[in-house]
Every structure is written in C-alpha cells, then in structure tokens.
Protein backbone atom coordinates (compact mmCIF):
# COMPACT_ATOMS: atom_id res chain seq x y z
CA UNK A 1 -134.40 -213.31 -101.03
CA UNK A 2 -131.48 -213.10 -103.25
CA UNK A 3 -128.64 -211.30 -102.47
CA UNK A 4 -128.05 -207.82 -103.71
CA UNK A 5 -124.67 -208.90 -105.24
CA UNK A 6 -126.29 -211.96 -107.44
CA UNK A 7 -129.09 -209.62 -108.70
CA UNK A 8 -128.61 -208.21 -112.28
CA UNK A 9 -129.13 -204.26 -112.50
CA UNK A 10 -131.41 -203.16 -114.69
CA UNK A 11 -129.41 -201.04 -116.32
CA UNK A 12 -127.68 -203.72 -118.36
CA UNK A 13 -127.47 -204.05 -122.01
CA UNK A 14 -128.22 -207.64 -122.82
CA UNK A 15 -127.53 -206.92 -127.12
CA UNK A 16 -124.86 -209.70 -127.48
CA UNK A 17 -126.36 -212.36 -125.08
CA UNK A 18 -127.14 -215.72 -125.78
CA UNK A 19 -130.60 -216.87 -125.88
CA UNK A 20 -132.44 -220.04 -125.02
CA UNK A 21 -135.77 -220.14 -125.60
CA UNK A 22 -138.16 -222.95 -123.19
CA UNK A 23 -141.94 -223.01 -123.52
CA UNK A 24 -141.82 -221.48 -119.83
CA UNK A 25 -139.18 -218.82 -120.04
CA UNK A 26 -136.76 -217.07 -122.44
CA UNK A 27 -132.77 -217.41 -121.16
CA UNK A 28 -130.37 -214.65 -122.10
CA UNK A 29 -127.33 -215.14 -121.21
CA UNK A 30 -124.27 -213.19 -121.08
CA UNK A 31 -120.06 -213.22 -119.47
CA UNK A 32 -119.87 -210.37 -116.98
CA UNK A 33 -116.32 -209.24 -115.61
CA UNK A 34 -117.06 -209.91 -111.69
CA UNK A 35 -116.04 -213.00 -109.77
CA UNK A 36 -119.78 -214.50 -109.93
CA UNK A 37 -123.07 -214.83 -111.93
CA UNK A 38 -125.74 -212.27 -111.46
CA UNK A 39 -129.76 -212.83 -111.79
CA UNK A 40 -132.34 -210.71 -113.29
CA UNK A 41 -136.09 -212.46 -113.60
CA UNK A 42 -138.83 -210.47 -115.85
CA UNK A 43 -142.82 -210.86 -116.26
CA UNK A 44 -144.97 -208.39 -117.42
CA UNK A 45 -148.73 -207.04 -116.71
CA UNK A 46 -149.70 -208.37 -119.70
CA UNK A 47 -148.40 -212.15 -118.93
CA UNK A 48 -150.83 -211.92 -115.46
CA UNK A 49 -152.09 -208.90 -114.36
CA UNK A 50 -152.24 -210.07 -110.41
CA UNK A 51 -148.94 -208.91 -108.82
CA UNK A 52 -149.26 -211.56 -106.63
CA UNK A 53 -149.54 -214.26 -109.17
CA UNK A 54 -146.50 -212.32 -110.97
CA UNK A 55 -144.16 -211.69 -107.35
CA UNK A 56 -145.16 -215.76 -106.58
CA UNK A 57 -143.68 -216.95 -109.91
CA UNK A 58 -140.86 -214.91 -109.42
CA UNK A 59 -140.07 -216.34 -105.98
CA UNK A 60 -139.80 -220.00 -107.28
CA UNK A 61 -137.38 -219.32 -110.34
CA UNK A 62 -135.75 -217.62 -107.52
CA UNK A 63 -135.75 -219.99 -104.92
CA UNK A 64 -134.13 -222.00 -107.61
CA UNK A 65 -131.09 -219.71 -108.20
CA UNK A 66 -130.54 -219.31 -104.18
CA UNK A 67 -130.58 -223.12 -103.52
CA UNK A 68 -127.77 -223.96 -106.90
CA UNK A 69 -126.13 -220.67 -106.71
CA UNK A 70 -123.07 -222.68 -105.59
CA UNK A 71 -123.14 -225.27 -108.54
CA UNK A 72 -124.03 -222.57 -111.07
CA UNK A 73 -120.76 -221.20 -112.80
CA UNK A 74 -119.64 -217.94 -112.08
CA UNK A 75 -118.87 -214.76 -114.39
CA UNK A 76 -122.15 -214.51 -116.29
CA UNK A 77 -125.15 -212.55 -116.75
CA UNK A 78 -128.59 -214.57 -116.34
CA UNK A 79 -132.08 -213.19 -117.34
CA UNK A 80 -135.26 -214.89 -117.35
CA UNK A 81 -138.08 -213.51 -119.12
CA UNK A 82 -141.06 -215.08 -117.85
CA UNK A 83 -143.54 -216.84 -120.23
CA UNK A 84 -147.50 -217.51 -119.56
CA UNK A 85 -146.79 -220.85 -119.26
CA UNK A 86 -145.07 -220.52 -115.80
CA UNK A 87 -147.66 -218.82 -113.63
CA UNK A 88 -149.78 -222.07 -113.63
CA UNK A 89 -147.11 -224.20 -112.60
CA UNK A 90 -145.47 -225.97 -109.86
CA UNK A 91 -142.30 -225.42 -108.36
CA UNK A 92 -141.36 -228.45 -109.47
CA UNK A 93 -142.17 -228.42 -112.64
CA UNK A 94 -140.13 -225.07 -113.32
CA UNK A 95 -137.26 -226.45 -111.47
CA UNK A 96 -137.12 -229.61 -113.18
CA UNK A 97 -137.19 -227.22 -116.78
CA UNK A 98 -134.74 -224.58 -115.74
CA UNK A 99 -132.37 -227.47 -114.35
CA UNK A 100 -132.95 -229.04 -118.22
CA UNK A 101 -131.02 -226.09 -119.96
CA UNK A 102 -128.75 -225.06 -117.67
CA UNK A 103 -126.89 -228.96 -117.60
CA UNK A 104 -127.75 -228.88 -121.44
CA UNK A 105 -125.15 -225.83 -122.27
CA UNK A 106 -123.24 -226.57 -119.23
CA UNK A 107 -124.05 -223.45 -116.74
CA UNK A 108 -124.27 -226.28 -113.91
C-alpha cells in the first residue's frame, strides 16, 4: 500500500497541470510545495463496473509508484486517470507504458 504521505488528496485542484495522454491512462501532472511527489490513481464505474477488476488495476499502477518512488523526482503532483484499455492488461505491460512517459519528459 502506498504511504499516506505519497497519496494525493482529493481535494486538489489539478486546473494548471500538465497532461499526457497514453492509450492506457491520462497523466496530469503538477509542482507541489512539499519535499516529495504525491499519487492520486482514478477509474470510474463506467470504465468496469466490478470493483474488483477496478481496486486490481489500481494496485499495479500502484505497485509501480511504490517500487520507483525513489527514482521518481520529487515536488510534484501525479494523477492517473485510468483508461479501458488498462483493466485487460498485464502488469507488465502497464509498467513498461507508464515507465515510457515518465523517462520521455524526464519525471525518472
């Protein structure tokens, strides 16, 4: 699980963020004014309507953030909202994707 202090509250106001769109997930990302990078990951009923499905595709963009939180730079804002695409796919798979854009504008 990831640490309260890397989760993004959902009270934030994400006008003025970047955004990177992926044919798995939209990025938005935004500078915060704390010492490291916080993590907010969205998928709606309408996306999959099993919470299960929804909680395990959560858990692997997740498990991504937990295992690279050290490489990942700190002082931003980072929310994923979750596309169709990911509920059918592998860990891998979304890793490899999410890994893709973060090198690409230089957030690892």
């Amino acid at each position: 699980m990831l640490a309260k202090e890397y989760r993004l509250p959902a009270d934030v106001n994400t006008k003025g963020f970047l955004t990177f769109l992926t044919p798995l997930f939209t990025l938005k990302v935004g500078e915060n004014r704390e010492s490291r990078s916080r993590f907010g990951f969205i998928i709606s009923n309408g996306i999959e309507k099993s919470a299960v499905r929804r909680n395990r595709v959560k858990r692997q963009y997740r498990r991504f953030v937990e295992e690279r939180c050290s490489k990942i730079i700190t002082g931003h804002d980072f929310l994923f909202i979750l596309k169709r695409g990911s509920v059918d796919k592998k860990s891998e798979e979304i890793n490899d994707s999410i890994e893709k854009v973060f090198k690409k504008e230089g957030f690892i």
